[in-house]
PDB file of N, CA and C in Angstrom:
ATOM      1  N   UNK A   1     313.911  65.820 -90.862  1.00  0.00           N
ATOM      2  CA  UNK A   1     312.664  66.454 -90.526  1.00  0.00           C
ATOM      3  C   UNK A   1     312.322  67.467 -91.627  1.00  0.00           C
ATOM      4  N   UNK A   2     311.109  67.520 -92.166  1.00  0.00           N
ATOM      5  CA  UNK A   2     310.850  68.308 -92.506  1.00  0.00           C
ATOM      6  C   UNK A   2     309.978  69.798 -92.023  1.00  0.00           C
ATOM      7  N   UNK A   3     310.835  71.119 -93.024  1.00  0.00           N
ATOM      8  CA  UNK A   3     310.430  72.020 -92.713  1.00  0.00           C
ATOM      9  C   UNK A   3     309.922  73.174 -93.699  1.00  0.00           C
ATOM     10  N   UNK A   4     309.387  73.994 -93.375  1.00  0.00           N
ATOM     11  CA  UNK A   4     308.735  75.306 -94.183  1.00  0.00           C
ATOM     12  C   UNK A   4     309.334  76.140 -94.017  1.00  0.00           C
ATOM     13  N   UNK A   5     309.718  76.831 -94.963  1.00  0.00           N
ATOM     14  CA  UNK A   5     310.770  78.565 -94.867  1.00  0.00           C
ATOM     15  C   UNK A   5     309.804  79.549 -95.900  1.00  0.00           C
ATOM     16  N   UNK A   6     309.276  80.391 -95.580  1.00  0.00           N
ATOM     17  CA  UNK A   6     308.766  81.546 -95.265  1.00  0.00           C
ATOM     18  C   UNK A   6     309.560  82.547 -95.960  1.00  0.00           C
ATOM     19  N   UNK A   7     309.711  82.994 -96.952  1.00  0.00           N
ATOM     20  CA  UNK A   7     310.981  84.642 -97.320  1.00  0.00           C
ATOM     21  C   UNK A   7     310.392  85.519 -97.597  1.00  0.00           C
ATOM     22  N   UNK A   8     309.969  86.509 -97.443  1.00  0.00           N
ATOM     23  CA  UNK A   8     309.813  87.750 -97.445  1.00  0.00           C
ATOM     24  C   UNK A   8     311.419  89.035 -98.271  1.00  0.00           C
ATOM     25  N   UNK A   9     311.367  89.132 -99.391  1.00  0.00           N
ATOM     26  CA  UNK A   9     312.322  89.656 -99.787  1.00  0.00           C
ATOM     27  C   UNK A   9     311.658  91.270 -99.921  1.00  0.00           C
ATOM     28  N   UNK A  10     312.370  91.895 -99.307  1.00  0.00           N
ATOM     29  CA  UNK A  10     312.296  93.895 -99.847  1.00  0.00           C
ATOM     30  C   UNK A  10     313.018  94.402-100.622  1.00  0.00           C
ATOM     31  N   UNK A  11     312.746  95.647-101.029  1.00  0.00           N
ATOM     32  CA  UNK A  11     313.654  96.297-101.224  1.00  0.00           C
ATOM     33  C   UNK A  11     314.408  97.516-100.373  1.00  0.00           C
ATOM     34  N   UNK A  12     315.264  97.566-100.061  1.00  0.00           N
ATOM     35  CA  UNK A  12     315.853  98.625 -98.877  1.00  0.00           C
ATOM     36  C   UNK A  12     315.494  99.738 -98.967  1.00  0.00           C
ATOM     37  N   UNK A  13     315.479 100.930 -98.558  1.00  0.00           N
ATOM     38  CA  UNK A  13     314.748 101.933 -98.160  1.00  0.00           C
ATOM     39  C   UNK A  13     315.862 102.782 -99.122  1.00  0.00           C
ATOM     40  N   UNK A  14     315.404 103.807 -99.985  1.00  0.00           N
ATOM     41  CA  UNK A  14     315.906 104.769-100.711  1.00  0.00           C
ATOM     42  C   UNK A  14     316.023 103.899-101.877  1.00  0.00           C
ATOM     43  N   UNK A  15     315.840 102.523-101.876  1.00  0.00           N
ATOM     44  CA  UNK A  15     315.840 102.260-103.814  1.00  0.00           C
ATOM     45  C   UNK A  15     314.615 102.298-104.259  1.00  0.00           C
ATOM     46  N   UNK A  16     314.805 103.204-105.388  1.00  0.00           N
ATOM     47  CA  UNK A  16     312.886 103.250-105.927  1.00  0.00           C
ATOM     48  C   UNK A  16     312.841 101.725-106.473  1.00  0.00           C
ATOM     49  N   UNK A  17     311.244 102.246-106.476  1.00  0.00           N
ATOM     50  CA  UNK A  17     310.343 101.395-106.693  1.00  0.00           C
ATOM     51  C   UNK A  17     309.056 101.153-108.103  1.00  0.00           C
ATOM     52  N   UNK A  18     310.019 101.414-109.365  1.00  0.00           N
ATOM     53  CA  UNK A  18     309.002 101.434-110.318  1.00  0.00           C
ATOM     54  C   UNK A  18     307.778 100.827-109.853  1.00  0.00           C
ATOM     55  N   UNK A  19     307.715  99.482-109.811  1.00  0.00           N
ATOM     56  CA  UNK A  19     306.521  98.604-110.094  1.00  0.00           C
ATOM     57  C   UNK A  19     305.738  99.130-108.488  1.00  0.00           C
ATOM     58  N   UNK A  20     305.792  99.783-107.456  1.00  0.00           N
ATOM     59  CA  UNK A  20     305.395  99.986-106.807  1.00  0.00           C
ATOM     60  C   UNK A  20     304.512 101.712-106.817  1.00  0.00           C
ATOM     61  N   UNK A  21     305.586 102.361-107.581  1.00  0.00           N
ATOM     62  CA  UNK A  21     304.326 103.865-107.663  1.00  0.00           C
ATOM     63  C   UNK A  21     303.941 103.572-108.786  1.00  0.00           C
ATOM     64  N   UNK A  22     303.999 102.190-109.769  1.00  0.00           N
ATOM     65  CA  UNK A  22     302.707 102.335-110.702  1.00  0.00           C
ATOM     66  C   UNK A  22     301.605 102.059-110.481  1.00  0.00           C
ATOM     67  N   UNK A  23     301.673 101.262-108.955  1.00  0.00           N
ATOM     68  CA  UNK A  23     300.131 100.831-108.547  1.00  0.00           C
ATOM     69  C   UNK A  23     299.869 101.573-107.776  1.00  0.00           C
ATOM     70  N   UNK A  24     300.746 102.742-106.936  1.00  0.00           N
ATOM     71  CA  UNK A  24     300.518 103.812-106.027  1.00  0.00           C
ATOM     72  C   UNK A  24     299.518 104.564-107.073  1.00  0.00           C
ATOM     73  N   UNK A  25     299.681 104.799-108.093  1.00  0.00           N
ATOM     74  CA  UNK A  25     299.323 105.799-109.161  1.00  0.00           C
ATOM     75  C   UNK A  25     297.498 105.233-109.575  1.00  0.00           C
ATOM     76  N   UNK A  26     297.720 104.017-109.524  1.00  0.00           N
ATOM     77  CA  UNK A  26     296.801 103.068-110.200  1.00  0.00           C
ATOM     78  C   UNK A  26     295.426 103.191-108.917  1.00  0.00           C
ATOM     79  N   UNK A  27     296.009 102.773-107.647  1.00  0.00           N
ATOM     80  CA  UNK A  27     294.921 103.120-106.383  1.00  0.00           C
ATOM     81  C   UNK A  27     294.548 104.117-106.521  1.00  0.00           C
ATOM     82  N   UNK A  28     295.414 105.524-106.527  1.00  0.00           N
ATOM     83  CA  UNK A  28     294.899 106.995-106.563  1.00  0.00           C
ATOM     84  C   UNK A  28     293.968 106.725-107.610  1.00  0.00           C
ATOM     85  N   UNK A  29     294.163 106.488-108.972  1.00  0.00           N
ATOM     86  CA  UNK A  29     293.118 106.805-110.030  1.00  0.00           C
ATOM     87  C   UNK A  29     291.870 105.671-109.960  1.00  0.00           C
ATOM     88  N   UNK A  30     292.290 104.741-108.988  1.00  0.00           N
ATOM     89  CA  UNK A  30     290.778 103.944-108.687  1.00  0.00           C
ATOM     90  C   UNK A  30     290.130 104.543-107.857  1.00  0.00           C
ATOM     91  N   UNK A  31     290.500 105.703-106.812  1.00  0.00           N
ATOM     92  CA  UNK A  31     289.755 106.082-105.444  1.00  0.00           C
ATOM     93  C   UNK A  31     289.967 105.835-104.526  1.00  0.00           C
ATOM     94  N   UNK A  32     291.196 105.173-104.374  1.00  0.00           N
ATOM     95  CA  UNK A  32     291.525 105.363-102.592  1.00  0.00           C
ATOM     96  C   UNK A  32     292.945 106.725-102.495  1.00  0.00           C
ATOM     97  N   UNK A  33     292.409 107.845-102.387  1.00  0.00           N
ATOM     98  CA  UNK A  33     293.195 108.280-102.067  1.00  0.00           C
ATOM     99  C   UNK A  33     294.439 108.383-100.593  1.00  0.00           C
ATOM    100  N   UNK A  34     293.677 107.662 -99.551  1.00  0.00           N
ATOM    101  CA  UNK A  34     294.710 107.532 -98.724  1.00  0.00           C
ATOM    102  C   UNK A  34     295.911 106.625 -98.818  1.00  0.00           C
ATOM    103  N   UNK A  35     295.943 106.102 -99.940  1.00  0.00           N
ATOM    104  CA  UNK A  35     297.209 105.385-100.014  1.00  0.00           C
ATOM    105  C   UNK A  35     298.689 106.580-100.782  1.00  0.00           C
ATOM    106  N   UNK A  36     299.104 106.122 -99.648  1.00  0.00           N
ATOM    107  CA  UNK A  36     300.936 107.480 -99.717  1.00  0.00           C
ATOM    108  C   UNK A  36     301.860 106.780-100.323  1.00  0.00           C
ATOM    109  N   UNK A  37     302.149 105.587-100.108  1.00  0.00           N
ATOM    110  CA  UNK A  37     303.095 104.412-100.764  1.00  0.00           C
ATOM    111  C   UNK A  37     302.659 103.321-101.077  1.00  0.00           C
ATOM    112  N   UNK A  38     303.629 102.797-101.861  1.00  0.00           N
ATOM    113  CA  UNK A  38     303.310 101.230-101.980  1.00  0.00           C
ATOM    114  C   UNK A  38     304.741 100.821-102.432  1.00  0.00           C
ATOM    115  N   UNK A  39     305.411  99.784-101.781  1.00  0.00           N
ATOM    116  CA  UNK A  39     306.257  98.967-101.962  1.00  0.00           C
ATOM    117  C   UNK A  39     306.070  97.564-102.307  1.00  0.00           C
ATOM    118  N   UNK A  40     306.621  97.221-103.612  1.00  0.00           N
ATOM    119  CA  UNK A  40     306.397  95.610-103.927  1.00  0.00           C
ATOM    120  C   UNK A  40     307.914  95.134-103.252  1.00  0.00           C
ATOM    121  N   UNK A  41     307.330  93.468-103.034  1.00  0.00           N
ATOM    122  CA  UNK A  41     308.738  92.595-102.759  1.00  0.00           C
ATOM    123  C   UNK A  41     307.719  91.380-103.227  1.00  0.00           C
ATOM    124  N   UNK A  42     308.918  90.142-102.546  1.00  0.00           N
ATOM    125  CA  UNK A  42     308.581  88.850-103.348  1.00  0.00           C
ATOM    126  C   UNK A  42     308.343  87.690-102.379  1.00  0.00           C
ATOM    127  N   UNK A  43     307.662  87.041-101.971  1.00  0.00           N
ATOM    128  CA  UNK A  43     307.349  86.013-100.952  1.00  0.00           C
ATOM    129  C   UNK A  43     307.565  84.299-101.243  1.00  0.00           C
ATOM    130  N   UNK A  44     308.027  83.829-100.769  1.00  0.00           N
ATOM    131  CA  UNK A  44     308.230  82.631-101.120  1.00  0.00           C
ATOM    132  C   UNK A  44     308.216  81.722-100.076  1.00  0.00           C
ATOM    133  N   UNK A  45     307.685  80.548-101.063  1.00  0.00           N
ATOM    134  CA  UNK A  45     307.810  79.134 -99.074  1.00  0.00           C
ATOM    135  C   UNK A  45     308.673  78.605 -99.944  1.00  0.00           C
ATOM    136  N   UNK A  46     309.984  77.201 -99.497  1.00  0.00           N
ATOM    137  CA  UNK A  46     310.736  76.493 -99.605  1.00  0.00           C
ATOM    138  C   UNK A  46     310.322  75.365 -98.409  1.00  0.00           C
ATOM    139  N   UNK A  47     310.187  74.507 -98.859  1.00  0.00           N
ATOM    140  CA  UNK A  47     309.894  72.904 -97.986  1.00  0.00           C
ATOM    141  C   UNK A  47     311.379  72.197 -97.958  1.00  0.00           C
ATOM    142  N   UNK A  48     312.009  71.995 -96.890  1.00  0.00           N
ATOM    143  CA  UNK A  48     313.167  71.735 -97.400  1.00  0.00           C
ATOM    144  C   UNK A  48     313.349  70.621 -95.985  1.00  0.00           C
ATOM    145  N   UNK A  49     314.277  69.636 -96.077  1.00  0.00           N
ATOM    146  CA  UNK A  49     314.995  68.665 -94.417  1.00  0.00           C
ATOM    147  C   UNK A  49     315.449  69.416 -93.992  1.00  0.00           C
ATOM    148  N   UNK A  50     315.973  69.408 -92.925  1.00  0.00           N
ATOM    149  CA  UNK A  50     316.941  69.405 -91.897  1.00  0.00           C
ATOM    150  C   UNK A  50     316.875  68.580 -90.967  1.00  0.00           C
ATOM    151  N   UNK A  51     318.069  69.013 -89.990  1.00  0.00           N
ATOM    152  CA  UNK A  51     317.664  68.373 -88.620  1.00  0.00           C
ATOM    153  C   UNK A  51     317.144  68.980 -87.183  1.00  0.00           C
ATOM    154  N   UNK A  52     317.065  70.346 -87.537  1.00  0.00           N
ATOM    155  CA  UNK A  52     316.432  70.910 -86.861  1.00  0.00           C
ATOM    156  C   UNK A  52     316.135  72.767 -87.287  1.00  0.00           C
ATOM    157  N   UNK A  53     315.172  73.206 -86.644  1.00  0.00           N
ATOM    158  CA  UNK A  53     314.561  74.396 -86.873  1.00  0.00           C
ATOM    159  C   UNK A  53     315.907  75.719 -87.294  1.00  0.00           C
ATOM    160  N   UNK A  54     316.863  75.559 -86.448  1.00  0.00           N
ATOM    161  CA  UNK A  54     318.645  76.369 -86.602  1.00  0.00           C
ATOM    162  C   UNK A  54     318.966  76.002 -87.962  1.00  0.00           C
ATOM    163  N   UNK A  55     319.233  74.710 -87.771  1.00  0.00           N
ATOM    164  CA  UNK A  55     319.994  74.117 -89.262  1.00  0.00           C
ATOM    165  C   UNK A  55     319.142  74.302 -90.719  1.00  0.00           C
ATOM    166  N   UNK A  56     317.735  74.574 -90.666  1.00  0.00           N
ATOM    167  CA  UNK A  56     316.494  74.876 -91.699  1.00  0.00           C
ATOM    168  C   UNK A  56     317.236  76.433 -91.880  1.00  0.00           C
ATOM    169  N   UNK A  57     316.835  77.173 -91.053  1.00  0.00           N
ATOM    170  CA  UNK A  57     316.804  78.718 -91.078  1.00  0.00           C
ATOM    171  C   UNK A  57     318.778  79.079 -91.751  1.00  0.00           C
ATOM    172  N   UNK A  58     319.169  78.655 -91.083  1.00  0.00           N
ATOM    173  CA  UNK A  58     320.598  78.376 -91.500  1.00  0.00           C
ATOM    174  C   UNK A  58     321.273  78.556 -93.550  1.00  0.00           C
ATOM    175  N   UNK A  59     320.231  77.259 -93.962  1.00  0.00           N
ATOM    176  CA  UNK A  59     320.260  77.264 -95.066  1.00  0.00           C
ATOM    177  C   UNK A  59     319.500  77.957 -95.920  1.00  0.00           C
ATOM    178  N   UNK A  60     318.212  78.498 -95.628  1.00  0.00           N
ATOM    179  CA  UNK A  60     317.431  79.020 -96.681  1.00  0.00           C
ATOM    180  C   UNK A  60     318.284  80.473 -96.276  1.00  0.00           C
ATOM    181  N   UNK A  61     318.610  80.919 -95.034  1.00  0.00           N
ATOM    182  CA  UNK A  61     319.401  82.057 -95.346  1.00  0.00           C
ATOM    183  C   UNK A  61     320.745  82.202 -95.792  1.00  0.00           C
ATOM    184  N   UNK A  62     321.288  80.958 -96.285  1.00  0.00           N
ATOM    185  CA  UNK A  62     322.263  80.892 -97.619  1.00  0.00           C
ATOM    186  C   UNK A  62     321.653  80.951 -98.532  1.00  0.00           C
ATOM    187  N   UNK A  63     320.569  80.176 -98.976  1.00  0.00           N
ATOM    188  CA  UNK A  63     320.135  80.802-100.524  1.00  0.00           C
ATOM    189  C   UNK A  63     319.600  81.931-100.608  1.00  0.00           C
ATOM    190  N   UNK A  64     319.064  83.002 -99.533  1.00  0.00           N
ATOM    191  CA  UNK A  64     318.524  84.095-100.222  1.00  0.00           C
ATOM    192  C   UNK A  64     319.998  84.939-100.362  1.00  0.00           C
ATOM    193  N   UNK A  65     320.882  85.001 -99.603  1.00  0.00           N
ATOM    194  CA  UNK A  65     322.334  85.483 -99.527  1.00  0.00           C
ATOM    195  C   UNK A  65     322.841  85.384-100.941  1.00  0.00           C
ATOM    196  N   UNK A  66     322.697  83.920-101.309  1.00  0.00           N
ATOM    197  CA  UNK A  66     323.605  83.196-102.896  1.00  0.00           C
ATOM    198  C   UNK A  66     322.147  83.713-104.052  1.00  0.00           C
ATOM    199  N   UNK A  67     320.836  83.561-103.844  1.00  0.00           N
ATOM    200  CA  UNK A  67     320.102  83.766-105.146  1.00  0.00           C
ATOM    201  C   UNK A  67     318.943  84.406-104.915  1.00  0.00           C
ATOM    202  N   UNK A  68     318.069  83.956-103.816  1.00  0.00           N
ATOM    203  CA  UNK A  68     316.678  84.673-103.950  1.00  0.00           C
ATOM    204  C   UNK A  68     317.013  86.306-103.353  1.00  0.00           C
ATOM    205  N   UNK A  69     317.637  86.618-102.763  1.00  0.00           N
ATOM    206  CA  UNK A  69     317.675  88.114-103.138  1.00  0.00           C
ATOM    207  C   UNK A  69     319.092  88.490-103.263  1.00  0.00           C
ATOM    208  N   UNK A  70     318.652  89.875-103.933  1.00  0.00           N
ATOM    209  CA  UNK A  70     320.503  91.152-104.357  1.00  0.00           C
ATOM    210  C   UNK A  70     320.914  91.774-103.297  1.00  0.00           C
ATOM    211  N   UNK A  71     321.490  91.126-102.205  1.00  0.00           N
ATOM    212  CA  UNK A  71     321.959  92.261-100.958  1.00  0.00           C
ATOM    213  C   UNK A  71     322.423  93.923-101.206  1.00  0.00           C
ATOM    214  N   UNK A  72     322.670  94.055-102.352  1.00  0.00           N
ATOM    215  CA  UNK A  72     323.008  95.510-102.627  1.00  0.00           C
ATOM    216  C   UNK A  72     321.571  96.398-102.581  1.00  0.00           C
ATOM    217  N   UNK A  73     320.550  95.232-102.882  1.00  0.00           N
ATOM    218  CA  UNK A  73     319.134  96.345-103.094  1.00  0.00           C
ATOM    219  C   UNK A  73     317.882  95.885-102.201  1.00  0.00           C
ATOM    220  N   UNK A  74     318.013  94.723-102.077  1.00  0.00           N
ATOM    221  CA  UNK A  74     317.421  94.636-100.943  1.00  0.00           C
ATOM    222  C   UNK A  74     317.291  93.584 -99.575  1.00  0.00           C
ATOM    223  N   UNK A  75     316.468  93.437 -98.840  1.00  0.00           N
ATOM    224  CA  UNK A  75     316.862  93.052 -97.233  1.00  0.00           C
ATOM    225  C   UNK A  75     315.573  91.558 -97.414  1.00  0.00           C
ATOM    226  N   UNK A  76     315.747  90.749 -97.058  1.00  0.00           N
ATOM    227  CA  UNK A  76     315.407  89.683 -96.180  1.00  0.00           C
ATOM    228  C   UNK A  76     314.648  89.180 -95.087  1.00  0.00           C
ATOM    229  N   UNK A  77     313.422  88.442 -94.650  1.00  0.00           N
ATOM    230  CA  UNK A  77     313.220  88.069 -93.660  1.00  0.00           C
ATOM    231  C   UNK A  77     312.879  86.332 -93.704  1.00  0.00           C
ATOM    232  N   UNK A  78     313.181  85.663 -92.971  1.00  0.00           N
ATOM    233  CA  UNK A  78     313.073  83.864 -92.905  1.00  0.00           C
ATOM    234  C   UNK A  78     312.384  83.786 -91.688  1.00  0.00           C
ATOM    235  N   UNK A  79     310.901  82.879 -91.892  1.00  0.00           N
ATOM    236  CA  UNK A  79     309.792  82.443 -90.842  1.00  0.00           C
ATOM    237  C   UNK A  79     310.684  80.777 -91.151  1.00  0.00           C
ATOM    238  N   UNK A  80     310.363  79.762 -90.311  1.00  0.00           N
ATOM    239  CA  UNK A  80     310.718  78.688 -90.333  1.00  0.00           C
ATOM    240  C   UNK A  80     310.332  78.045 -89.294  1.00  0.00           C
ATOM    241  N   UNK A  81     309.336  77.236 -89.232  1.00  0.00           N
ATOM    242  CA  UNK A  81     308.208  76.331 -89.113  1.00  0.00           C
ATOM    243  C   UNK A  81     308.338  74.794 -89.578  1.00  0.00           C
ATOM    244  N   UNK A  82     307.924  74.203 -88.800  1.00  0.00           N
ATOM    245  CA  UNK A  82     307.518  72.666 -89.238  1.00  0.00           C
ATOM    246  C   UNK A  82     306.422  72.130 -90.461  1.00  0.00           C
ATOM    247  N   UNK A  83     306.860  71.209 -90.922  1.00  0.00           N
ATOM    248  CA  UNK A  83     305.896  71.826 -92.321  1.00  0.00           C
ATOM    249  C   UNK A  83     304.683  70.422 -91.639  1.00  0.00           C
ATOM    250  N   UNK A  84     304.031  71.150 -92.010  1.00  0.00           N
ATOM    251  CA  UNK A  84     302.468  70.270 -91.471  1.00  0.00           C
ATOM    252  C   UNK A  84     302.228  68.749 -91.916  1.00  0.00           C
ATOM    253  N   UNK A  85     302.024  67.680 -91.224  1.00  0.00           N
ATOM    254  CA  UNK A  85     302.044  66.648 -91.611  1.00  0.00           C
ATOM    255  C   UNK A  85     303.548  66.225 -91.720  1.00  0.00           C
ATOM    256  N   UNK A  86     304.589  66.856 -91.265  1.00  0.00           N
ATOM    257  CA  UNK A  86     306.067  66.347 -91.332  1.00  0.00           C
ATOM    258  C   UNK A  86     305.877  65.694 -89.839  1.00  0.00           C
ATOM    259  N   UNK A  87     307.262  65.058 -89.363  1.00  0.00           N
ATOM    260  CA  UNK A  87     307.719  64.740 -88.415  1.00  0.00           C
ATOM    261  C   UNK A  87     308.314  65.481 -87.206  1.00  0.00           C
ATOM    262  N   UNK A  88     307.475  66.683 -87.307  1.00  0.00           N
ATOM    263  CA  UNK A  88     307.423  67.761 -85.898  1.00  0.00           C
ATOM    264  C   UNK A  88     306.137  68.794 -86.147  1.00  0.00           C
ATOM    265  N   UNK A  89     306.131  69.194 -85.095  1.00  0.00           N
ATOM    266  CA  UNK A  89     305.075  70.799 -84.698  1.00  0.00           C
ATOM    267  C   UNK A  89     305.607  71.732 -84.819  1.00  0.00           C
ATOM    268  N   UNK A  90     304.815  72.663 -85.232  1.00  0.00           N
ATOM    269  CA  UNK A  90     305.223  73.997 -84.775  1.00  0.00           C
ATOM    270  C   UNK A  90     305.702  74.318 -82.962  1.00  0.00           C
ATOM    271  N   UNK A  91     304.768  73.505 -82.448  1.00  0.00           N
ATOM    272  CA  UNK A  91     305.280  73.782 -81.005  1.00  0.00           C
ATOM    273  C   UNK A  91     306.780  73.325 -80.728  1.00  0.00           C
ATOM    274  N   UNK A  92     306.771  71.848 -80.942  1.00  0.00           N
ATOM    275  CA  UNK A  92     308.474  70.992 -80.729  1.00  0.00           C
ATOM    276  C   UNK A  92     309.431  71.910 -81.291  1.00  0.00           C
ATOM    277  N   UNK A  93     308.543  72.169 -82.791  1.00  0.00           N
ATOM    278  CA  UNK A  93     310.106  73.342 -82.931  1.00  0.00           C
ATOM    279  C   UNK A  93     310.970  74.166 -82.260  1.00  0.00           C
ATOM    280  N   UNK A  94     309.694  74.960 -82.235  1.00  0.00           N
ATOM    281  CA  UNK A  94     310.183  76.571 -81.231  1.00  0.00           C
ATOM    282  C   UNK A  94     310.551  75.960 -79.609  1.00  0.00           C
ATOM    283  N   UNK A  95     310.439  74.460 -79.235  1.00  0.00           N
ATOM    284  CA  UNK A  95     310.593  74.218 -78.105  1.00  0.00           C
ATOM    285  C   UNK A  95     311.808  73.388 -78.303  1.00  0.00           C
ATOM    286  N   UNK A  96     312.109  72.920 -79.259  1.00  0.00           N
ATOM    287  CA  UNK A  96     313.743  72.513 -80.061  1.00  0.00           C
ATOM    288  C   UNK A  96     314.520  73.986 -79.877  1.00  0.00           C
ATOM    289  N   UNK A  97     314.202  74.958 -80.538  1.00  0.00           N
ATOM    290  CA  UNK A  97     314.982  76.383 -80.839  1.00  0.00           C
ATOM    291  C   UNK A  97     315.420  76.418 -79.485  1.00  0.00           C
ATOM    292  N   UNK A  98     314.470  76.535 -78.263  1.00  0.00           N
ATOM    293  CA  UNK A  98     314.750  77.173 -77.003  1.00  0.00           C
ATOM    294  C   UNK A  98     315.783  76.088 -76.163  1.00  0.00           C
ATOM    295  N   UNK A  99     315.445  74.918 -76.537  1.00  0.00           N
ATOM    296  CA  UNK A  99     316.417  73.787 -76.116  1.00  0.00           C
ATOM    297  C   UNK A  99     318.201  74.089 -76.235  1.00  0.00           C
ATOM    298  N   UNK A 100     317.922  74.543 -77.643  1.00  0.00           N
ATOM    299  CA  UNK A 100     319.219  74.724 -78.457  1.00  0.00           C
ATOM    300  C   UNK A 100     319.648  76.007 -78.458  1.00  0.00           C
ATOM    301  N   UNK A 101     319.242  76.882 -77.033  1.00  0.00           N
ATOM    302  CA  UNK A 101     319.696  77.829 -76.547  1.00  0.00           C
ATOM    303  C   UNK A 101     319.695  78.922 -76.910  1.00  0.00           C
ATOM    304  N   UNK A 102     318.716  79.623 -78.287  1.00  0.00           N
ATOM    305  CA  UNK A 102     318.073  80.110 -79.406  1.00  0.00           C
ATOM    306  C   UNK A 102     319.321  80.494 -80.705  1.00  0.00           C
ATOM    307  N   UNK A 103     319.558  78.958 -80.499  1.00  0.00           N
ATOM    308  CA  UNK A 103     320.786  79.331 -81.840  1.00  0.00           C
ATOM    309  C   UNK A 103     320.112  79.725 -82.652  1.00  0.00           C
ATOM    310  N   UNK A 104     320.712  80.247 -83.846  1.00  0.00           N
ATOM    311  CA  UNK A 104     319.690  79.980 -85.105  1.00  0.00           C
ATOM    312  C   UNK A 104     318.898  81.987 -85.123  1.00  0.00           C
ATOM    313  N   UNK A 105     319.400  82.409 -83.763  1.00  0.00           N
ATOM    314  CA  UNK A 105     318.619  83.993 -83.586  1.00  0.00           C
ATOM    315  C   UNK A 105     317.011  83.715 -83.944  1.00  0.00           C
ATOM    316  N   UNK A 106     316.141  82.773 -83.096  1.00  0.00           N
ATOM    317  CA  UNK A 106     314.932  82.215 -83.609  1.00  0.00           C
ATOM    318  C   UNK A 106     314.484  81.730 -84.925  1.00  0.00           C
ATOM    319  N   UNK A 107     315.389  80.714 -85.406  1.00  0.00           N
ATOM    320  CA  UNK A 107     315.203  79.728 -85.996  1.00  0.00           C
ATOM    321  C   UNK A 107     313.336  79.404 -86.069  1.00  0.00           C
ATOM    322  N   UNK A 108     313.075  79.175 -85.099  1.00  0.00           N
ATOM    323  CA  UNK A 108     311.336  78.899 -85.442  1.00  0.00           C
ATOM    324  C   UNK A 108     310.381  79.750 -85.444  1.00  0.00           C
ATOM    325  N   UNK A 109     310.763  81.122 -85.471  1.00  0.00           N
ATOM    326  CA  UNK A 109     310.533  82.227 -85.258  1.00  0.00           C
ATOM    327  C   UNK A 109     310.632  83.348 -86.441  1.00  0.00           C
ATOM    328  N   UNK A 110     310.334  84.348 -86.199  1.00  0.00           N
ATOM    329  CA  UNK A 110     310.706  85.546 -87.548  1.00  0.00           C
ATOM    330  C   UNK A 110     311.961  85.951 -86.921  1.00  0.00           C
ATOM    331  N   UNK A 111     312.491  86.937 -88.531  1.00  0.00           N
ATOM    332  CA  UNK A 111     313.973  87.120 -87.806  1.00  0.00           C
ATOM    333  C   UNK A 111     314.417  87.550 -89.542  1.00  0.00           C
ATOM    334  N   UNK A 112     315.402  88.287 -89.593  1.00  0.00           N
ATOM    335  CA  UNK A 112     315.781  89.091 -90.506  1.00  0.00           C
ATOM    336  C   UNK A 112     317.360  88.249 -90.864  1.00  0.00           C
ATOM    337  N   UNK A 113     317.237  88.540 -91.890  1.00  0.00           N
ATOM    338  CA  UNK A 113     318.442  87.793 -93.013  1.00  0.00           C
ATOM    339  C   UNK A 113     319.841  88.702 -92.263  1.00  0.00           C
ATOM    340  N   UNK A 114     320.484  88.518 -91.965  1.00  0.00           N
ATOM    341  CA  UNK A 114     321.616  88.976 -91.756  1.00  0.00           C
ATOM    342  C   UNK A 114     323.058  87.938 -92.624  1.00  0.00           C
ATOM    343  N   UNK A 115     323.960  89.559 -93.170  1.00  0.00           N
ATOM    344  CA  UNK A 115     325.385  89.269 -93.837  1.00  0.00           C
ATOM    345  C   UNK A 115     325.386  90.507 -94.748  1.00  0.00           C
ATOM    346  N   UNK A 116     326.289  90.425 -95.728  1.00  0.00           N
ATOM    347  CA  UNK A 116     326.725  91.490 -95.949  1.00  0.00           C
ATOM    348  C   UNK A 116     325.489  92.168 -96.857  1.00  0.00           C
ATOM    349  N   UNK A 117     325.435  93.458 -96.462  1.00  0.00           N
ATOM    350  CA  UNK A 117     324.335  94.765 -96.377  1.00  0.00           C
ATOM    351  C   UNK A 117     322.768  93.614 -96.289  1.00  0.00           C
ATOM    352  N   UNK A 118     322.559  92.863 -95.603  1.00  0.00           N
ATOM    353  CA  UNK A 118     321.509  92.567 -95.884  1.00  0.00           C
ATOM    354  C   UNK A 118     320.827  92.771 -94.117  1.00  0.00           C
ATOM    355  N   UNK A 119     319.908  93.238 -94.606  1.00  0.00           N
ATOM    356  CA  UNK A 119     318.565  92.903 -93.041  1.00  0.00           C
ATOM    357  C   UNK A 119     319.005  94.252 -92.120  1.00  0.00           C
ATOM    358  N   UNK A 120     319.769  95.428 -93.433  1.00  0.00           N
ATOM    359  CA  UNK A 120     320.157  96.601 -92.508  1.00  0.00           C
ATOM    360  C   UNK A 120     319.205  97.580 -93.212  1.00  0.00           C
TER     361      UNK A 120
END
């Protein structure tokens, strides 16, 4: 089956953020002064098989663990969805997840990277 993975990578709270107060800096000098912060991170989809919505979420949160993000600096989140025109729904999924007793900590669902220092 195919599926869609969703990553949302941060950076954890107390690591600065060059590339983020240069555009904090950049809004102020365009005119919005109500902006107080700005944090960049990195978003990514991955289309990948499995055999189900657990076993999808499963693996893309081995690769952000092994490459798409640095657990020392920052944290993780995996959406994981049926990829449109594949051989399931978004509904079957999340109605697979609940089947499968919500292994996966919502597998078809949002849900934060967890392992070492990550998604804390």
């Amino acid at each position: 089956m195919l599926w869609k993975a969703r990553v949302r990578v941060t950076l954890k709270k107390g690591i600065l953020d060059p590339q983020g107060k240069v555009l904090e800096g950049s809004l102020d000098r365009l005119g919005y002064k109500e902006v107080r912060e700005v944090r960049v991170g990195k978003y990514m989809e991955i289309a990948l098989e499995a055999e189900d919505a657990p076993g999808a979420r499963v693996r893309v949160e081995e690769m952000c663990r092994r490459l798409l993000a640095n657990p020392v600096i920052e944290n993780f989140a995996v959406d994981v969805d049926a990829e449109p025109g594949g051989a399931a729904t978004t509904a079957q999924a999340k109605s697979q997840a609940a089947q499968d007793g919500g292994a996966g900590a919502g597998a078809a669902g949002t849900g934060t990277g967890t392992g070492a220092g990550v998604g804390r």
